[in-house]
C-alpha atoms as a PDB file:
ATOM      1  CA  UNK A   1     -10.842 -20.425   6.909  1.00  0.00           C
ATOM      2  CA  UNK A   2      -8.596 -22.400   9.178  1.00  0.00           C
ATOM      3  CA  UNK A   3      -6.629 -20.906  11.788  1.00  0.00           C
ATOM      4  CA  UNK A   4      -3.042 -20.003  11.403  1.00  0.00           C
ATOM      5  CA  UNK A   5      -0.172 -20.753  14.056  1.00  0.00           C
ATOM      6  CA  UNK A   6       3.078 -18.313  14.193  1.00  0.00           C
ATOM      7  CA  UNK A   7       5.507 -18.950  11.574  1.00  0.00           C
ATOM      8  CA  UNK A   8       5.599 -18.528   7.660  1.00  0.00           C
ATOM      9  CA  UNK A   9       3.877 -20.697   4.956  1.00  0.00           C
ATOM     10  CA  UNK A  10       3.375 -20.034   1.591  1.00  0.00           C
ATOM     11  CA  UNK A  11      -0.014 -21.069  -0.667  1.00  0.00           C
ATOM     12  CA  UNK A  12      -0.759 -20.731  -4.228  1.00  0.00           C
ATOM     13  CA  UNK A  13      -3.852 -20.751  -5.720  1.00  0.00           C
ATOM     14  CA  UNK A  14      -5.223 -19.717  -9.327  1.00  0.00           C
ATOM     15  CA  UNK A  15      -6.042 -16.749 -10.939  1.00  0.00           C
ATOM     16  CA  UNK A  16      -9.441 -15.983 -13.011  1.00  0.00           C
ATOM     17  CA  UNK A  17      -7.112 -17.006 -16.095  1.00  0.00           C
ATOM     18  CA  UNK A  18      -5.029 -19.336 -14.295  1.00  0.00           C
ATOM     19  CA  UNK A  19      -2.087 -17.391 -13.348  1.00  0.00           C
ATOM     20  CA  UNK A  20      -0.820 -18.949  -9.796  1.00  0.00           C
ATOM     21  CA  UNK A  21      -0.865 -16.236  -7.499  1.00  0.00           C
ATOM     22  CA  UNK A  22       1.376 -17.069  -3.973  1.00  0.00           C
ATOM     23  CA  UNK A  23      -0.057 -15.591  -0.462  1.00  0.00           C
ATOM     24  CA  UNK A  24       2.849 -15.711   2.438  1.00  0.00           C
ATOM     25  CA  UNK A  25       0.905 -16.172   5.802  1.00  0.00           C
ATOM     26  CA  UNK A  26       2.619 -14.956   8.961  1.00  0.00           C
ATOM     27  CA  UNK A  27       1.407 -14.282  12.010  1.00  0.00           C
ATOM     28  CA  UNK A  28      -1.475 -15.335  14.848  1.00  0.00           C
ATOM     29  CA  UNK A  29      -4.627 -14.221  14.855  1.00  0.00           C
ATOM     30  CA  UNK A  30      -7.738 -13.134  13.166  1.00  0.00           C
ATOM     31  CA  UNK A  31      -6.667 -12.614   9.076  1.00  0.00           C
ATOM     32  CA  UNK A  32      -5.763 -10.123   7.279  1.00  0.00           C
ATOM     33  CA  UNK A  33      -5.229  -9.449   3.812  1.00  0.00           C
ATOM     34  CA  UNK A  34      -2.194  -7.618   2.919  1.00  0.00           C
ATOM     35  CA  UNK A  35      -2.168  -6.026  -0.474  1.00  0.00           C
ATOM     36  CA  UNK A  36       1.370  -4.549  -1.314  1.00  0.00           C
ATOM     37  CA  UNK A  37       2.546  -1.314  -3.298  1.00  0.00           C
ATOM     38  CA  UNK A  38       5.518  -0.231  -5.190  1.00  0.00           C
ATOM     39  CA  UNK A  39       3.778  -0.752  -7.317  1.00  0.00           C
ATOM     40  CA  UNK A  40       4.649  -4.593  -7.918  1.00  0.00           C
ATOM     41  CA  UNK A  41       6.905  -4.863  -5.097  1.00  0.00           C
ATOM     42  CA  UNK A  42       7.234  -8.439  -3.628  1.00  0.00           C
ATOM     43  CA  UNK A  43       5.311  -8.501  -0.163  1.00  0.00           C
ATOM     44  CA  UNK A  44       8.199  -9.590   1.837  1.00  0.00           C
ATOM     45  CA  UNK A  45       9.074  -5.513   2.177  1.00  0.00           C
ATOM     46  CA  UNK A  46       6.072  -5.340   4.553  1.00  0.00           C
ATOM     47  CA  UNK A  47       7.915  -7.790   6.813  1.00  0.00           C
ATOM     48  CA  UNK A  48       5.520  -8.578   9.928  1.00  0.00           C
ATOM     49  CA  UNK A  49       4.444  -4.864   9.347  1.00  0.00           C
ATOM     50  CA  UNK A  50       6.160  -3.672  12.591  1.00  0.00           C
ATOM     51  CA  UNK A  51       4.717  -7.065  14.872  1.00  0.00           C
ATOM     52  CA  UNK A  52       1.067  -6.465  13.426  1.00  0.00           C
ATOM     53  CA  UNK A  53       1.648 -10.206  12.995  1.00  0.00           C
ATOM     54  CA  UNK A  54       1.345 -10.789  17.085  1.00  0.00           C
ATOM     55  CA  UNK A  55      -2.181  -9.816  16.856  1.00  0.00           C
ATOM     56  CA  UNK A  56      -3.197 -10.817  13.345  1.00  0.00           C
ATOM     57  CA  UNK A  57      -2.625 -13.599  10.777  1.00  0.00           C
ATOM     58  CA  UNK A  58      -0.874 -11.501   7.941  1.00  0.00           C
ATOM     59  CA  UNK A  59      -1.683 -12.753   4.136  1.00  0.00           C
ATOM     60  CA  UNK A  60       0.518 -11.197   1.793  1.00  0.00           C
ATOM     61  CA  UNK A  61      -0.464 -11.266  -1.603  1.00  0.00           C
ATOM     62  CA  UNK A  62       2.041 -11.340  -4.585  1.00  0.00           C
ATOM     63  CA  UNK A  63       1.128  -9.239  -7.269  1.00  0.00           C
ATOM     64  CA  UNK A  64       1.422 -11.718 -10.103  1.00  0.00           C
ATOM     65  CA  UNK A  65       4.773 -11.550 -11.885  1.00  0.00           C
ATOM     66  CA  UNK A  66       6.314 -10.169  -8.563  1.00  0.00           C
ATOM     67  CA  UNK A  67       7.888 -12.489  -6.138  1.00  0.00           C
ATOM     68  CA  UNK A  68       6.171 -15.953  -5.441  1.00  0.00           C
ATOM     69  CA  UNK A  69       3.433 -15.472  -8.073  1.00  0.00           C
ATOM     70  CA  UNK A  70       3.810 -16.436 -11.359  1.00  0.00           C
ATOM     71  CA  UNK A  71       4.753 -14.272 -14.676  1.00  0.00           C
ATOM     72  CA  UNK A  72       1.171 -13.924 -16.680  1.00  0.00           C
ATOM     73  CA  UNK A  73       0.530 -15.153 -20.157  1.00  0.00           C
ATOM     74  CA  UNK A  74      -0.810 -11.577 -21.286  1.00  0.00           C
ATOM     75  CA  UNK A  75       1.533  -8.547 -19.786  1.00  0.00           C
ATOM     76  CA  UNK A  76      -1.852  -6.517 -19.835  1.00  0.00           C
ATOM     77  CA  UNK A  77      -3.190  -7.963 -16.633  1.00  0.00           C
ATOM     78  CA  UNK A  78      -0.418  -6.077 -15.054  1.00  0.00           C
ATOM     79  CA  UNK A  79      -2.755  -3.173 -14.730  1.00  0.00           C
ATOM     80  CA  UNK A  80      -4.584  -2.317 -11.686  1.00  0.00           C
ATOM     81  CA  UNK A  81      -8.127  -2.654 -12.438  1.00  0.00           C
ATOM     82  CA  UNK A  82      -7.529  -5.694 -13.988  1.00  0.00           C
ATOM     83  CA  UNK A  83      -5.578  -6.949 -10.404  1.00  0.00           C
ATOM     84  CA  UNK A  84      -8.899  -6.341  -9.124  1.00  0.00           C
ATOM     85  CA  UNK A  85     -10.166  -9.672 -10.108  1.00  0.00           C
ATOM     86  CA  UNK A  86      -6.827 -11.710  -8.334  1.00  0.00           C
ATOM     87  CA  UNK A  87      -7.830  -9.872  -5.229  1.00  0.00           C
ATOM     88  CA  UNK A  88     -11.441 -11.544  -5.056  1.00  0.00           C
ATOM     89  CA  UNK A  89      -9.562 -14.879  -6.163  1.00  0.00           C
ATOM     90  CA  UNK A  90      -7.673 -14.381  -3.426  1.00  0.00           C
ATOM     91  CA  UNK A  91     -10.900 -13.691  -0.879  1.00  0.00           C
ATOM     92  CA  UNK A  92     -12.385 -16.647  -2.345  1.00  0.00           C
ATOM     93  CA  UNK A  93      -9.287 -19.068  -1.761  1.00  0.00           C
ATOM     94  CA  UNK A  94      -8.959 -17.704   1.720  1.00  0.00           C
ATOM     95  CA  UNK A  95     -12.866 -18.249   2.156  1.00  0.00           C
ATOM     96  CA  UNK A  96     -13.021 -15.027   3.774  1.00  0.00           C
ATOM     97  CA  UNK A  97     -16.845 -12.818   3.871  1.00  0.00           C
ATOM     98  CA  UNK A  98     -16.421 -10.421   4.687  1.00  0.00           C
ATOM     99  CA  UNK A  99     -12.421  -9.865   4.134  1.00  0.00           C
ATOM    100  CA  UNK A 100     -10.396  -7.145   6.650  1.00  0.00           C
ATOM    101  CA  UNK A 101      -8.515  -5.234   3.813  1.00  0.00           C
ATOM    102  CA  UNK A 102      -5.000  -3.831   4.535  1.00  0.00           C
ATOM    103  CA  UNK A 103      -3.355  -1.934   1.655  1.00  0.00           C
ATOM    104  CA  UNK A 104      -0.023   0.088   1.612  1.00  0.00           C
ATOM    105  CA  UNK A 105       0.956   2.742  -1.219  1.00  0.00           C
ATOM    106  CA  UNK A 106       0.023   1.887  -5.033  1.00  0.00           C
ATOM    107  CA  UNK A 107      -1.460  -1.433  -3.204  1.00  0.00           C
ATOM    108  CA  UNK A 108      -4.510   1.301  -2.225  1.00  0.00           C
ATOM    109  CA  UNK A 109      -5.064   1.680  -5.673  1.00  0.00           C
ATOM    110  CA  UNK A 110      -6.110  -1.531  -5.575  1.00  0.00           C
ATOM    111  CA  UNK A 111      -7.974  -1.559  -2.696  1.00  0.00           C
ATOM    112  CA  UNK A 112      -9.601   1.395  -3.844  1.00  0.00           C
ATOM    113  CA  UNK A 113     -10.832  -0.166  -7.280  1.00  0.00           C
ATOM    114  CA  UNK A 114     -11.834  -3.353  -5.652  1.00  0.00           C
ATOM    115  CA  UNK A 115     -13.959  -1.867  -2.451  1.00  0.00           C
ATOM    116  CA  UNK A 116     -15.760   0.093  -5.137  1.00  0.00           C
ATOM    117  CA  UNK A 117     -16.866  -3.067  -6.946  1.00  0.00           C
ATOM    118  CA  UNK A 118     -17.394  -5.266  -4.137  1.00  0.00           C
ATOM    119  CA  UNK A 119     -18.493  -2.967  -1.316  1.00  0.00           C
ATOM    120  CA  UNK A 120     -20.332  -6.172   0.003  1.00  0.00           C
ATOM    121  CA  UNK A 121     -16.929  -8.258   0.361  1.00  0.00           C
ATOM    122  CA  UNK A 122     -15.285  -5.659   2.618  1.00  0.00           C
ATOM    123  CA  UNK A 123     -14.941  -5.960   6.667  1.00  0.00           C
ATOM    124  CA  UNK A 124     -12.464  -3.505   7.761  1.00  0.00           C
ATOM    125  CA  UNK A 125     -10.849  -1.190   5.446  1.00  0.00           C
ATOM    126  CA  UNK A 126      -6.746  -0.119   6.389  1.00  0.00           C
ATOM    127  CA  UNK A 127      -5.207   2.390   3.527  1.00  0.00           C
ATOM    128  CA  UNK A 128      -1.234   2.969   4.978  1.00  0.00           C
ATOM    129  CA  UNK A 129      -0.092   6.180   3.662  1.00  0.00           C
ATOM    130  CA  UNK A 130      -2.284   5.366   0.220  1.00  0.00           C
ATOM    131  CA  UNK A 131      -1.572   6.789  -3.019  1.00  0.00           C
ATOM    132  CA  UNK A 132      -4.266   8.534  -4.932  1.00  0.00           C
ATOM    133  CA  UNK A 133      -3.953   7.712  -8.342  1.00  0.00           C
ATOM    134  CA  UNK A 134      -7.957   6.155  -8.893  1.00  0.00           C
ATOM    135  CA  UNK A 135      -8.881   9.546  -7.125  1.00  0.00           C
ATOM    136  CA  UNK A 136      -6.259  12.165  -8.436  1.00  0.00           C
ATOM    137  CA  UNK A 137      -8.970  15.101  -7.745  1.00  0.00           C
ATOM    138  CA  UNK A 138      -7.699  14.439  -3.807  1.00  0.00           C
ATOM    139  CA  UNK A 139      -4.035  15.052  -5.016  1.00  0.00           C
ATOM    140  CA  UNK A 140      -1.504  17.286  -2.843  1.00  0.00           C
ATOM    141  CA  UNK A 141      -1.241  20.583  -4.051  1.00  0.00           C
ATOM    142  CA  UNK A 142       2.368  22.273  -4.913  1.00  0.00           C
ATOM    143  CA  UNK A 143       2.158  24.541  -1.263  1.00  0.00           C
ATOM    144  CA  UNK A 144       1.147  21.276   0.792  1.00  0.00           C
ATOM    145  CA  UNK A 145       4.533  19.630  -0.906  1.00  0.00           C
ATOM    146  CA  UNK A 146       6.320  22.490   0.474  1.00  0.00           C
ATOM    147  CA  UNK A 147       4.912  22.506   4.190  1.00  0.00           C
ATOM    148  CA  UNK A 148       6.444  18.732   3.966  1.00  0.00           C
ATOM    149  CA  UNK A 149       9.759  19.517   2.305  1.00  0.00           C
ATOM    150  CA  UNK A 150      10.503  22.024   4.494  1.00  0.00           C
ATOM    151  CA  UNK A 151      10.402  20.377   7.601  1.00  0.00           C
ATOM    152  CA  UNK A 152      13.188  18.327   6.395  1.00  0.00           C
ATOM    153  CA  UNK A 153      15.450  21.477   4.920  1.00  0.00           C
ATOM    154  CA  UNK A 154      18.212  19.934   8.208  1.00  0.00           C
ATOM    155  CA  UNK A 155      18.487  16.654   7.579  1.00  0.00           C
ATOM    156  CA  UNK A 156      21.681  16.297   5.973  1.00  0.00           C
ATOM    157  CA  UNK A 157      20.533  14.354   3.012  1.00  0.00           C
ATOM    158  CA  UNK A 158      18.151  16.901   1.738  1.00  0.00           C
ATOM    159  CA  UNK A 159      20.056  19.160  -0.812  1.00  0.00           C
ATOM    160  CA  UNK A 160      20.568  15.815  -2.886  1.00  0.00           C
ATOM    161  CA  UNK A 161      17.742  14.390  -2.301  1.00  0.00           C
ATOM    162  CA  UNK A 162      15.633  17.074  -3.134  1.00  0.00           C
ATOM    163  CA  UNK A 163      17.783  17.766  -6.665  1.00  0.00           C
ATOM    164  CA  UNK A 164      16.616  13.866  -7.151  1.00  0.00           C
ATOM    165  CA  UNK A 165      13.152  14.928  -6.348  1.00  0.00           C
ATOM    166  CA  UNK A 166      13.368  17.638  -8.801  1.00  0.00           C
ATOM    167  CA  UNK A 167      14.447  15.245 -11.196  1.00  0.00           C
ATOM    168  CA  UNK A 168      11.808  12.639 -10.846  1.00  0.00           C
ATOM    169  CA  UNK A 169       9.326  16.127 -11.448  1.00  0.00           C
ATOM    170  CA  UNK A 170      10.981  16.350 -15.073  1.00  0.00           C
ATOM    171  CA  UNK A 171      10.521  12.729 -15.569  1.00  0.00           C
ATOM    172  CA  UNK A 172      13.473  11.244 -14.931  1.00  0.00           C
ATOM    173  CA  UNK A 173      12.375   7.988 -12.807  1.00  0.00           C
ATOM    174  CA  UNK A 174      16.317   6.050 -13.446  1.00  0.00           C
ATOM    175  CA  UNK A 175      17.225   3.999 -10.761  1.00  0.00           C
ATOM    176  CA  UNK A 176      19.657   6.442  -9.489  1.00  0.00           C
ATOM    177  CA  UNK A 177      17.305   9.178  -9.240  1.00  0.00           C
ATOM    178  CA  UNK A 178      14.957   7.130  -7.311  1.00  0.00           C
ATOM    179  CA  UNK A 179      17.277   5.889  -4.954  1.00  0.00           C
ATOM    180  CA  UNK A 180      18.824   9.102  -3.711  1.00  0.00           C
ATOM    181  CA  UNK A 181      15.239  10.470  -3.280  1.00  0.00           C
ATOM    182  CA  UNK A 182      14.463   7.633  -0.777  1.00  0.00           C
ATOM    183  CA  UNK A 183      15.393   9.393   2.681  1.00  0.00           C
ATOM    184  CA  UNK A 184      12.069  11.323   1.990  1.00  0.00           C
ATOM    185  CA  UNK A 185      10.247   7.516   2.601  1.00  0.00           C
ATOM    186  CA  UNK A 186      11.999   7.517   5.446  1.00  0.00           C
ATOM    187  CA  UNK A 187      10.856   9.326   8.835  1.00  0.00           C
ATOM    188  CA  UNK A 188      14.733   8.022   9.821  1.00  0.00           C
ATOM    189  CA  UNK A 189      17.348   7.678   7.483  1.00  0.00           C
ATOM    190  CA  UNK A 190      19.728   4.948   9.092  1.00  0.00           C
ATOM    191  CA  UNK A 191      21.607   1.600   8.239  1.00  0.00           C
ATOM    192  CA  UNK A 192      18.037   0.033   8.734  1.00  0.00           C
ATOM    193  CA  UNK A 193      15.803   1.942   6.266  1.00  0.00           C
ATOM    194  CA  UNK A 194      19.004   2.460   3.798  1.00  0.00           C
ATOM    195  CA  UNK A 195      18.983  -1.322   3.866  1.00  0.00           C
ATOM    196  CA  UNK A 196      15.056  -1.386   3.280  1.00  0.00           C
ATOM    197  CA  UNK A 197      15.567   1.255   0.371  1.00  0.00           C
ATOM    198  CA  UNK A 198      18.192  -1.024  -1.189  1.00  0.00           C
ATOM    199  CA  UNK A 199      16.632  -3.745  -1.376  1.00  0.00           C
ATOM    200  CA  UNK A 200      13.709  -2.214  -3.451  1.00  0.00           C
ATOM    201  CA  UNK A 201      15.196  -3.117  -6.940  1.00  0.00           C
ATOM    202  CA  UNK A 202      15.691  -7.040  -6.300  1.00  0.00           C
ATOM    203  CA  UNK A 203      11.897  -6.923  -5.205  1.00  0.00           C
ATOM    204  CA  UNK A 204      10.466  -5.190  -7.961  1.00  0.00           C
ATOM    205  CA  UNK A 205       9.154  -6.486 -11.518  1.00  0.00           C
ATOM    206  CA  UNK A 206       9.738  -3.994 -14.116  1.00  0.00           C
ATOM    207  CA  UNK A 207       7.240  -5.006 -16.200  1.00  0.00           C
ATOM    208  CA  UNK A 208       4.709  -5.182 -13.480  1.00  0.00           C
ATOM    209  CA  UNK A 209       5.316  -1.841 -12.306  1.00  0.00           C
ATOM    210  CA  UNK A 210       5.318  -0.486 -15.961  1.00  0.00           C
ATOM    211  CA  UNK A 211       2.309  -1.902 -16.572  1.00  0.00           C
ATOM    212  CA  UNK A 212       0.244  -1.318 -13.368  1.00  0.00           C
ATOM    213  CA  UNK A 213      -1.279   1.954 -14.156  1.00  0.00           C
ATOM    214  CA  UNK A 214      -0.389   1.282 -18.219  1.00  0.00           C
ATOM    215  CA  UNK A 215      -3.395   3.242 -20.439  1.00  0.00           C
ATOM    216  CA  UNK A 216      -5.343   3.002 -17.000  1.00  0.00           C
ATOM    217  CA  UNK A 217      -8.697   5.220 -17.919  1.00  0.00           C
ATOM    218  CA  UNK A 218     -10.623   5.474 -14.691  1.00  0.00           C
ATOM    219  CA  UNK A 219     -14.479   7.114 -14.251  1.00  0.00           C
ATOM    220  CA  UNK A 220     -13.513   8.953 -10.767  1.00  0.00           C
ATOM    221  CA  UNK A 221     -16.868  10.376 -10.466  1.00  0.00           C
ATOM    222  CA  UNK A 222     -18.485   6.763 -10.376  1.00  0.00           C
ATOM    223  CA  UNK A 223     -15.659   5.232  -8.005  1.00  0.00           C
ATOM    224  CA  UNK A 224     -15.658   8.489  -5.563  1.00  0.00           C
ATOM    225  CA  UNK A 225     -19.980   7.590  -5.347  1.00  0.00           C
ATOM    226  CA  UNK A 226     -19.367   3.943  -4.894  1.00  0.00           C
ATOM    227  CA  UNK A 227     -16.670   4.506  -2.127  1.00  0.00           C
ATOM    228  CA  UNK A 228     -18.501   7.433  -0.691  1.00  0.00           C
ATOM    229  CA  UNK A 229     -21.549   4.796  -0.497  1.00  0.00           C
ATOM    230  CA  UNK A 230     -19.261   1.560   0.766  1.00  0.00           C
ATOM    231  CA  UNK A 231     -20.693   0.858   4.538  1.00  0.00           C
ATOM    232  CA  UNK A 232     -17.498  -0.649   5.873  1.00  0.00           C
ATOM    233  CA  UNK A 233     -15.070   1.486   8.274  1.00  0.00           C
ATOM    234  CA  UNK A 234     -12.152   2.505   6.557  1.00  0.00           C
ATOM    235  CA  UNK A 235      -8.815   4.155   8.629  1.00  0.00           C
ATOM    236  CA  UNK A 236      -6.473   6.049   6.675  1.00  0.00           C
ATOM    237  CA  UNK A 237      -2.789   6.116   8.002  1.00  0.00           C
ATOM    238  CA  UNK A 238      -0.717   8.820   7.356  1.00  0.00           C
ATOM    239  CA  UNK A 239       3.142   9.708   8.314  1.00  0.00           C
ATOM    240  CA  UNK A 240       3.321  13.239   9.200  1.00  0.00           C
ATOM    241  CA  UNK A 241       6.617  13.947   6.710  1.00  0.00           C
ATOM    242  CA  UNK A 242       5.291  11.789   4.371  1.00  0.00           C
ATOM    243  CA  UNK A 243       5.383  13.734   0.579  1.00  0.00           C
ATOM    244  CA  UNK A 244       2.718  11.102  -1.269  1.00  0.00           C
ATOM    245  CA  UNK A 245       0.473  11.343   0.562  1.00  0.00           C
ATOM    246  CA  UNK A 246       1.174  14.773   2.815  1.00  0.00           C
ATOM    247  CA  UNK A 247      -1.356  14.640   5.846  1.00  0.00           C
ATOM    248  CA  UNK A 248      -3.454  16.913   4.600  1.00  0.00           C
ATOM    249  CA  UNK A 249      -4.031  14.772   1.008  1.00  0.00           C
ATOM    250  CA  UNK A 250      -5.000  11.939   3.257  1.00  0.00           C
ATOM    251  CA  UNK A 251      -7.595  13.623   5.664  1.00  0.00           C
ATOM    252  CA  UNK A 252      -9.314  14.333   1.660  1.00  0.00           C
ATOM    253  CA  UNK A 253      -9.270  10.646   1.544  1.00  0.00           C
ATOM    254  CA  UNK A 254     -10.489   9.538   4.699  1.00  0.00           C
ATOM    255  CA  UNK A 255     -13.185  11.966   4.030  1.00  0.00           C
ATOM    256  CA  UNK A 256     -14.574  10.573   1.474  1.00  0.00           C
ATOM    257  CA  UNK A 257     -15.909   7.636   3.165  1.00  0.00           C
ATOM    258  CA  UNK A 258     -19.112   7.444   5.413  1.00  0.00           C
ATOM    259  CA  UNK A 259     -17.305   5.281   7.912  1.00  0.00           C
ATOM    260  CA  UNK A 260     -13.725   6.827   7.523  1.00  0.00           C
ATOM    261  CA  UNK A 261     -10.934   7.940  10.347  1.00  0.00           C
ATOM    262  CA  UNK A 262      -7.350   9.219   9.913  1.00  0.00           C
ATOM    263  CA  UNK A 263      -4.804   8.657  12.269  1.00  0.00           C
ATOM    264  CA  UNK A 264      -1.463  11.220  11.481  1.00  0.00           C
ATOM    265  CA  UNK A 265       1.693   9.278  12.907  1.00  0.00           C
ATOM    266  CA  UNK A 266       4.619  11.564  14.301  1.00  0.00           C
ATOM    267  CA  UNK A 267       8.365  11.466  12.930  1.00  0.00           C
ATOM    268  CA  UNK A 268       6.631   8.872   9.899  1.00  0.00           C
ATOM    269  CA  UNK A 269       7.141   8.811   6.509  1.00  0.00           C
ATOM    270  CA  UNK A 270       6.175   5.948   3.505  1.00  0.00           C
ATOM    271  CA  UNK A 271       6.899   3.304   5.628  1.00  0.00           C
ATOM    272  CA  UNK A 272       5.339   4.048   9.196  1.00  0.00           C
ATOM    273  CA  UNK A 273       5.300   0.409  10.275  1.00  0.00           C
ATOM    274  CA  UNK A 274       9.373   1.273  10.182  1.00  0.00           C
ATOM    275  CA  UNK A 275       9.649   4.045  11.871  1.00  0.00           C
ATOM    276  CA  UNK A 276       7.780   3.698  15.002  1.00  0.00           C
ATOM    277  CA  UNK A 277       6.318   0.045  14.862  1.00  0.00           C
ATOM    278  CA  UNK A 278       4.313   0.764  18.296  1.00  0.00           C
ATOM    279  CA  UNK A 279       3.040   3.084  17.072  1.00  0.00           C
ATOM    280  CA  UNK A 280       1.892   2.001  13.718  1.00  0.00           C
ATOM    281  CA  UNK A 281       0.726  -1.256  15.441  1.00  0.00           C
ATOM    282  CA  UNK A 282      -1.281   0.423  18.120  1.00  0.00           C
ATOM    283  CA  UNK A 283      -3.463   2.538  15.815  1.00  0.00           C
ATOM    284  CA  UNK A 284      -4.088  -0.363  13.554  1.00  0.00           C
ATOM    285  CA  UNK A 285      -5.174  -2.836  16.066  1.00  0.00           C
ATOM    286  CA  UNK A 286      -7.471  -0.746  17.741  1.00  0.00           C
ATOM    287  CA  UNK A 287      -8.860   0.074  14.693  1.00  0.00           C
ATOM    288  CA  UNK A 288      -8.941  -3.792  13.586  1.00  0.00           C
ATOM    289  CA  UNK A 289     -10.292  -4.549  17.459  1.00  0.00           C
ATOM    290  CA  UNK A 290     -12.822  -1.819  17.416  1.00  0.00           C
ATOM    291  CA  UNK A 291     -16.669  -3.215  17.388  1.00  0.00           C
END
């Protein structure tokens, strides 16, 4: 692919069934694809990923329906295995072989579905702070919630937060509930990530999200084998007061692969880019860097 100077530009490109999908490119250096979570959460929440763009040419994929991509003609392709198939679009349009993979939250989902059917395709494998869904055998247990939720009993959000939390357990998933539970995203709840937190809604397609895991029936046995078997190195990062997933859920994942590392990053949370971007960008890059 060609090389890409600092700045922003956007591309579009189309789909399997001709749905134009939109990939934001930021950043210098060698490229990496940036799948986003949410789920279907526009990309522009990952930002530069902390100044990950100094070192590497950021593509950030729209879901389609979700912020520069286009609504499709059949609300099914929403769902996550079927998103598999606009990721290798994407590859393809991008002319990358083998592609360095960087996925964030329900965007590891993803990932997950599409290193397991094309093993070949990846490079470099980066799961930030993944959810589990395709794997839910790895899930946190109730006493590994705990450990996490008490080590933020002082902050003085927690009493309504955690009644939010409690909520969201009974089902409850209105937009009120789920934005008082955000400080637990947060390794720092300031003006900064309140901002972040608030702009969640405006960047999120209800119908995408509803539909991303929507009747999803997944054979776990045959995708744990095939990522088990995938040769590419794979890094895990975690935030150590993270609740989905708690550093202990995410060492399960980063088992699971022959080539995979976790890196645990103090004071983090969802968003570890956020709360200490040196941080966040040092263990990436020398992951990225590594020969």
């Amino acid at each position: 692919m060609a090389s890409h100077g600092v700045g922003l530009t956007v591309a579009r490109f189309p789909a399997h069934d001709g749905t134009q999908l939109a990939i934001t490119t930021v950043g210098d250096g060698a490229p990496l694809l940036c799948l986003p979570g949410g789920p279907a959460r526009a990309a522009e929440y990952l930002g530069d990923l902390g100044g990950l763009s100094t070192t590497r040419t950021l593509l950030l994929l729209d879901q389609r329906g979700v912020g520069r991509s286009a609504v499709p003609s059949d609300p099914s392709t929403y769902r996550v295995d079927r998103l598999v198939e606009d990721v290798e679009a994407a590859r393809r349009h991008l002319d990358l072989d083998p592609v360095d993979l960087l996925a964030h939250s329900a965007g590891a989902s993803l990932a997950l579905l599409y290193a397991a059917r094309f093993p070949e395709r990846i490079g470099r494998l980066v799961l930030v702070t993944p959810s589990l869904n395709v794997v839910s055998s790895l899930q946190g247990t109730p006493e590994e919630l705990e450990a996490v939720l008490a080590r933020r009993a002082d902050e003085p959000w927690y009493a309504d937060a955690h009644a939010a939390l409690m909520q969201r357990f009974q089902g409850d998933a209105g937009p009120d509930v789920m934005r008082r539970m955000a400080p637990f995203s947060y390794g720092r709840w300031d003006d900064a990530a309140a901002d972040h937190a608030d702009r969640d809604a405006e960047q999120r397609s209800a119908e995408g999200a509803a539909g991303y895991y929507a009747d999803l029936t997944v054979d776990e046995e045959q995708v744990r084998g095939a990522l088990a078997a995938l040769d590419a190195p794979v890094h895990v990062t975690a935030g150590d007061v993270d609740l989905h997933p708690s550093p202990p859920v995410a060492a399960r994942l980063a088992a699971l692969f022959r080539h995979g590392e976790l890196s645990v990053q103090p004071g983090a949370a969802h968003y570890p880019w956020l709360d200490d971007p040196a941080a966040f960008c040092s263990a990436v890059e020398g992951f990225l860097a590594r020969s």
